[in-house]
N, C-alpha and C. Protein backbone atom coordinates (compact mmCIF):
# COMPACT_ATOMS: atom_id res chain seq x y z
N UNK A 1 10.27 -54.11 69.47
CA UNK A 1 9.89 -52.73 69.70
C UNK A 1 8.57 -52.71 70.45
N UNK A 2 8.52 -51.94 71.60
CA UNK A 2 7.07 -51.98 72.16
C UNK A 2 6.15 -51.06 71.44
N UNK A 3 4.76 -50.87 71.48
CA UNK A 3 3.33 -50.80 70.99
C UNK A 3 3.80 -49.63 71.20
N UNK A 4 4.62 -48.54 72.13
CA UNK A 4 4.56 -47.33 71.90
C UNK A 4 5.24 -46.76 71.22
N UNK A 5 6.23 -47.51 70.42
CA UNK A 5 7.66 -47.13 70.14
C UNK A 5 6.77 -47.03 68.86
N UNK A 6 6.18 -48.68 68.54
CA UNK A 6 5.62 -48.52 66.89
C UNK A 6 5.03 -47.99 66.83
N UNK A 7 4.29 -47.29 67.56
CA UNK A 7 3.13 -46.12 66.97
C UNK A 7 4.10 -45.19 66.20
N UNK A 8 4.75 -44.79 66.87
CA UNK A 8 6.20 -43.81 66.55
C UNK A 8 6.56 -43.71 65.32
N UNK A 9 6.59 -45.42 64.58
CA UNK A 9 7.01 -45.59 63.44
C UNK A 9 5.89 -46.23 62.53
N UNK A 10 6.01 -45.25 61.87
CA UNK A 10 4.38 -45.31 60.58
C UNK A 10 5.04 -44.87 59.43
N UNK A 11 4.62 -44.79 58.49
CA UNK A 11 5.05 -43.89 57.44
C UNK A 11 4.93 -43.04 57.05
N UNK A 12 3.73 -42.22 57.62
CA UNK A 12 3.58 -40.87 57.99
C UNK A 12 4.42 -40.16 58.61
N UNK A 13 5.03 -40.89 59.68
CA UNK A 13 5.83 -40.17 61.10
C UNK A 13 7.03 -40.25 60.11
N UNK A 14 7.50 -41.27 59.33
CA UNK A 14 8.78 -41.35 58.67
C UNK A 14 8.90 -40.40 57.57
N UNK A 15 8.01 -40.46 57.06
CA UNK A 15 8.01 -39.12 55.70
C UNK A 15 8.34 -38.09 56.40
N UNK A 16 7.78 -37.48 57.50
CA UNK A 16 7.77 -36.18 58.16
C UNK A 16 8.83 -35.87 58.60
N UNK A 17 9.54 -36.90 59.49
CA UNK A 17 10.88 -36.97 59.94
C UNK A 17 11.85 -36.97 59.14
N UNK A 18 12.01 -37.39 57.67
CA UNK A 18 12.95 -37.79 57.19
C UNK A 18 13.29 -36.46 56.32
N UNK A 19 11.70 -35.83 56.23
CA UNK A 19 12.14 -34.01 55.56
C UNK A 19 12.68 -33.63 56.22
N UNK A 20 12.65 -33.36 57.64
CA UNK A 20 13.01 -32.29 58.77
C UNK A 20 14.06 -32.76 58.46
N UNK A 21 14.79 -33.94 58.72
CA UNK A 21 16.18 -34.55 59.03
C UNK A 21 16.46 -33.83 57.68
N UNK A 22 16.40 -34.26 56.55
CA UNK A 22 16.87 -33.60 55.51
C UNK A 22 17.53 -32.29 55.33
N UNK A 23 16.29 -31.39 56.22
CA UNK A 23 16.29 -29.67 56.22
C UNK A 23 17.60 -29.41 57.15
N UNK A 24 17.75 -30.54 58.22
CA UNK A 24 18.68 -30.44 59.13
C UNK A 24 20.00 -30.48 58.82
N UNK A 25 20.38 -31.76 57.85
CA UNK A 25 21.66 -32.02 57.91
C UNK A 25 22.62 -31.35 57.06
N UNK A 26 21.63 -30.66 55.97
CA UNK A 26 22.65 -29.84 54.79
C UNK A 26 23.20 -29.00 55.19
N UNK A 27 24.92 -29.09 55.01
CA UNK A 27 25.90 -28.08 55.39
C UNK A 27 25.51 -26.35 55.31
N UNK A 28 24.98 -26.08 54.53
CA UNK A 28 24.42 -24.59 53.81
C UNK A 28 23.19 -24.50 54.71
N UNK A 29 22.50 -25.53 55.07
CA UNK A 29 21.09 -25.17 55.96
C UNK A 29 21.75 -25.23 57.48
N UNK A 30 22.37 -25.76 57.85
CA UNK A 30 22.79 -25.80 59.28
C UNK A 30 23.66 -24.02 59.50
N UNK A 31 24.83 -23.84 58.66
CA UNK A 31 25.05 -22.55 58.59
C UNK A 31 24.21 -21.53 59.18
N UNK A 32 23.41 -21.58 58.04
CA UNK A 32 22.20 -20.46 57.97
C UNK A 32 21.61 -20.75 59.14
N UNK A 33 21.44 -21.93 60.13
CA UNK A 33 20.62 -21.86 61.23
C UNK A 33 21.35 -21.34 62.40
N UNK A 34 22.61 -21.45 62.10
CA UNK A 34 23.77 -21.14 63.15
C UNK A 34 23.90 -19.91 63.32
N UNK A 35 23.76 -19.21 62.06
CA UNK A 35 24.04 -17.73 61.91
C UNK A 35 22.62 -16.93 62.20
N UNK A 36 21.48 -17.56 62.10
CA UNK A 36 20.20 -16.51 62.63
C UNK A 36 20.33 -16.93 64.39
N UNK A 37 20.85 -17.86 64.32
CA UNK A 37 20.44 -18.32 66.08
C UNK A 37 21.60 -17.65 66.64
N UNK A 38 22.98 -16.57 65.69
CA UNK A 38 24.01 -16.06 66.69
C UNK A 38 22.97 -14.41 66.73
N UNK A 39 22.46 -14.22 66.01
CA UNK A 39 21.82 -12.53 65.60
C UNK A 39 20.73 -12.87 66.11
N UNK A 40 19.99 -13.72 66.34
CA UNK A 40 18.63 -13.99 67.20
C UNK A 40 17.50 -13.80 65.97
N UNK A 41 17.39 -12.33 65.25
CA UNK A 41 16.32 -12.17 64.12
C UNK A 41 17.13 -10.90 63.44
N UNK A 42 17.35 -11.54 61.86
CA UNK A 42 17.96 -10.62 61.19
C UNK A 42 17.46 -11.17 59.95
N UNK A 43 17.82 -10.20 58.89
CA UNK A 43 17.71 -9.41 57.60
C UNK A 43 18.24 -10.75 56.76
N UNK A 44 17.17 -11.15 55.57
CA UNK A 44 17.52 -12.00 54.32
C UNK A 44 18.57 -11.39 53.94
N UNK A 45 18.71 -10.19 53.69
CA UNK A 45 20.05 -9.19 52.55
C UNK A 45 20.95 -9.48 53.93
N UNK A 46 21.13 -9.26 54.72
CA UNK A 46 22.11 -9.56 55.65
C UNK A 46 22.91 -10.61 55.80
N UNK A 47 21.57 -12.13 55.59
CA UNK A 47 21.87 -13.06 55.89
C UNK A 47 23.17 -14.12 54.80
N UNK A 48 22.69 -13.54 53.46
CA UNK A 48 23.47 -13.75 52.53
C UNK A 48 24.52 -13.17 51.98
N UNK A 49 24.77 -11.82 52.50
CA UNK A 49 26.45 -11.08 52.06
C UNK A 49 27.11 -11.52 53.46
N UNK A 50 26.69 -11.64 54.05
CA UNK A 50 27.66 -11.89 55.91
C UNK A 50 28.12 -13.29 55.92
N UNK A 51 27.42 -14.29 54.55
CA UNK A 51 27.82 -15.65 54.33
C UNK A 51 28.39 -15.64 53.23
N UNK A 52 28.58 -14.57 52.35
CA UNK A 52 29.39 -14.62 51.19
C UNK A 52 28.48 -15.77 50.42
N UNK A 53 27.16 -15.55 50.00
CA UNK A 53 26.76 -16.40 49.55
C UNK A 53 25.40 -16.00 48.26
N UNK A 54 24.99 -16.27 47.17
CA UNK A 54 24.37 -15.52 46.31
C UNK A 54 22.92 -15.96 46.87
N UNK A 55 21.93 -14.64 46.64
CA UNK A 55 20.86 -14.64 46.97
C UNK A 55 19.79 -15.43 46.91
N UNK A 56 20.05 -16.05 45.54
CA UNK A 56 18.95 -17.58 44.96
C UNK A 56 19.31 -18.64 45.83
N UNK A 57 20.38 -18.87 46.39
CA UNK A 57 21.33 -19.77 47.20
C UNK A 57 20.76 -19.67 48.46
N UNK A 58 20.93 -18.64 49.15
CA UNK A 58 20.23 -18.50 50.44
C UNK A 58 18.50 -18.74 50.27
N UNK A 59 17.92 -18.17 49.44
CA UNK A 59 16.51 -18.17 49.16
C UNK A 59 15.97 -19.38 48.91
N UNK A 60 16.69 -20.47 48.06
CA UNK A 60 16.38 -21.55 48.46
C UNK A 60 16.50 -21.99 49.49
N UNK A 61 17.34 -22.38 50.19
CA UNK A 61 17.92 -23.17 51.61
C UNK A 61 16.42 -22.55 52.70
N UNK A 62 16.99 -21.04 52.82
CA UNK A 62 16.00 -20.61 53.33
C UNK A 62 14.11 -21.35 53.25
N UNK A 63 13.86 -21.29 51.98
CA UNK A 63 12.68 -21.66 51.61
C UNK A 63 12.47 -23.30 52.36
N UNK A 64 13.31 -23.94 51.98
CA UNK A 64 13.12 -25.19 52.96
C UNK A 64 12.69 -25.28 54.00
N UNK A 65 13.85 -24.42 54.84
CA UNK A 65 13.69 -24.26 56.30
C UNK A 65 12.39 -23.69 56.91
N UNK A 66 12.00 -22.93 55.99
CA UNK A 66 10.46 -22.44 56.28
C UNK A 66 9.40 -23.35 56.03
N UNK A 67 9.84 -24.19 54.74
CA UNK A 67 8.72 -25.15 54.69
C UNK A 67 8.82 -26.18 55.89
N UNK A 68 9.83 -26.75 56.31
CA UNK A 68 10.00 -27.89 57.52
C UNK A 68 9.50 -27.24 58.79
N UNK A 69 9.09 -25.74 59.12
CA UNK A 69 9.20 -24.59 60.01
C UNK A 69 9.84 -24.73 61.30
N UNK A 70 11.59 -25.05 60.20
CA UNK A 70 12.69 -24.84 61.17
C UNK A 70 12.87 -23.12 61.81
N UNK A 71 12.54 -22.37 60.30
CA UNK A 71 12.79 -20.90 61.23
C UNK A 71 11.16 -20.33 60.43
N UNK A 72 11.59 -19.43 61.39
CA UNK A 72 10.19 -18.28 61.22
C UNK A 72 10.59 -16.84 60.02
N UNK A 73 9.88 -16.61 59.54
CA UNK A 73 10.10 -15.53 58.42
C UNK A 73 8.72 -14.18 58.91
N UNK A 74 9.36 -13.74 58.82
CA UNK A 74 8.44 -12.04 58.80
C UNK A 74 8.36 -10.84 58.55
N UNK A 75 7.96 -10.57 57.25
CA UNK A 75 8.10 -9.68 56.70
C UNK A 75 7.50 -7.56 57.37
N UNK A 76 8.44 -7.23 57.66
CA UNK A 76 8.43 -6.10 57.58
C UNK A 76 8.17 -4.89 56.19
N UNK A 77 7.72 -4.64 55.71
CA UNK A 77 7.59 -3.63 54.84
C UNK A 77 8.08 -4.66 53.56
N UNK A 78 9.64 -3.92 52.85
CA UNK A 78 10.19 -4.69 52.25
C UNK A 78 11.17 -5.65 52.48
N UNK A 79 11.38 -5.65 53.72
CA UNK A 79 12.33 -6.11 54.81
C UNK A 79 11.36 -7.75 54.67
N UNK A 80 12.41 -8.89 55.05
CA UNK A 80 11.84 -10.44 55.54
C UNK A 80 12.90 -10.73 56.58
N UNK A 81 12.73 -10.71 58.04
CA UNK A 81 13.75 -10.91 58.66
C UNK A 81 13.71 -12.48 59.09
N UNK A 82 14.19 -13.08 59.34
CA UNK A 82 14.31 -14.77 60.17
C UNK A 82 14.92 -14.76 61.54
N UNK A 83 14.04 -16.09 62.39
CA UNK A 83 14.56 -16.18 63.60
C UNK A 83 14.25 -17.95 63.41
N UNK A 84 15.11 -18.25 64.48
CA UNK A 84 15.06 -19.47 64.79
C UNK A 84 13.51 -20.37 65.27
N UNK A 85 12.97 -21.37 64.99
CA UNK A 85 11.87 -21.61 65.82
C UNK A 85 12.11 -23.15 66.77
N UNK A 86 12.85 -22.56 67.87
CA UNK A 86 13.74 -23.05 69.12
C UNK A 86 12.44 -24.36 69.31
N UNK A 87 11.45 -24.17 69.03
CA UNK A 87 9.99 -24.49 69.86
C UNK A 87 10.12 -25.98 68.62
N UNK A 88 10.16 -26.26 67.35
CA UNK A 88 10.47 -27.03 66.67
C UNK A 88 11.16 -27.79 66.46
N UNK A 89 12.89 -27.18 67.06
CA UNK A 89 13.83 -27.85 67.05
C UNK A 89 13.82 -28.97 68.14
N UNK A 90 13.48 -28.02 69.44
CA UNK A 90 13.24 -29.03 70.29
C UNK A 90 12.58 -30.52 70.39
N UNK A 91 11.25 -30.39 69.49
CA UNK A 91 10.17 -31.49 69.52
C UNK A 91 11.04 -32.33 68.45
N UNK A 92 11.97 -31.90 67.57
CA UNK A 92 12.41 -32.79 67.19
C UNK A 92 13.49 -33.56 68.06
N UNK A 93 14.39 -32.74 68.54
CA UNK A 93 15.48 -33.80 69.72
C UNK A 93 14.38 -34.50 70.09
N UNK A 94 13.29 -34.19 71.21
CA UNK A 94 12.62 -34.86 71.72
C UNK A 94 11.85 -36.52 70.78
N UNK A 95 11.51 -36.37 69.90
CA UNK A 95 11.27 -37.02 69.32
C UNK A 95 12.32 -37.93 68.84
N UNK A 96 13.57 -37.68 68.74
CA UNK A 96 14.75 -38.28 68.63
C UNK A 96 15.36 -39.27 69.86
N UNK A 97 15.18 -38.29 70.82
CA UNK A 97 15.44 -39.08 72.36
C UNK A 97 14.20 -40.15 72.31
N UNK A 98 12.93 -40.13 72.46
CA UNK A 98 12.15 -41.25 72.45
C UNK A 98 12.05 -42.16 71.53
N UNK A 99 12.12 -41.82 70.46
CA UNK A 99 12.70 -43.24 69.48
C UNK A 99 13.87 -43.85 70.23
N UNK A 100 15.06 -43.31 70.48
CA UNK A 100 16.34 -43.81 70.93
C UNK A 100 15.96 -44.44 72.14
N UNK A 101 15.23 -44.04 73.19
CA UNK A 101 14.88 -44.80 75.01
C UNK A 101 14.03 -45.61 74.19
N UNK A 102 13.45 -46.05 73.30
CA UNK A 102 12.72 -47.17 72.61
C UNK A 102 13.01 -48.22 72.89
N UNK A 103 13.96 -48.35 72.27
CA UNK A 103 14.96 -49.41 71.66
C UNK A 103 15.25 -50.60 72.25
C-alpha cells in the first residue's frame, strides 16, 4: 500500500468509516434514505405512515442517520422535516473510490 493510501488507513479513519458504512447498509436506513431523496424534504409523521412503519422505528433509524450526518433534520415549529445531505454521501463514494485506486 503506498504512504498515501496508509494515511487513509488509521483507526480513526476506520472507526469513522465503519459507522457511516453501518448507517448505510441497514435495509430500514437505506429505505428511509430512498424515500426523503424521492420527496427531496419532508415530514417525520409523513415519513413513517407512507412506510407503514411505527414511529420509535423510524425515530431510531432516523436518529442514526443524523448522528453519521447522512441527512439533515429541521425543525419547523412542531414540524421536523428531513432532507438528504447529498454533500456527505458523496465524500463518502469519494473516499471509497480512493481507497479502491489505492490498491
Amino acid at each position: 500500500m503506498s504512504g498515501a493510501a496508509n494515511k487513509l488507513v488509521n483507526n480513526k479513519n476506520l472507526d469513522g468509516a465503519s459507522s457511516v458504512m453501518r448507517a448505510l447498509t441497514h435495509p430500514i436506513r437505506l429505505k428511509l434514505i430512498s424515500f426523503i431523496d424521492q420527496n427531496r424534504r419532508i415530514n417525520v409523521n409523513k415519513i413513517y405512515k407512507a412506510l407503514k412503519m411505527e414511529q420509535s422505528v423510524a425515530s431510531q433509524h432516523l436518529r442514526i442517520l443524523r448522528d453519521e450526518k447522512l441527512v439533515n433534520a429541521e425543525r419547523n415549529g412542531k414540524f421536523i422535516f428531513y432532507t438528504v445531505n447529498y454533500q456527505k454521501l458523496q465524500s463518502v463514494v469519494n473516499a471509497i473510490d480512493k481507497f479502491f485506486a489505492s490498491e
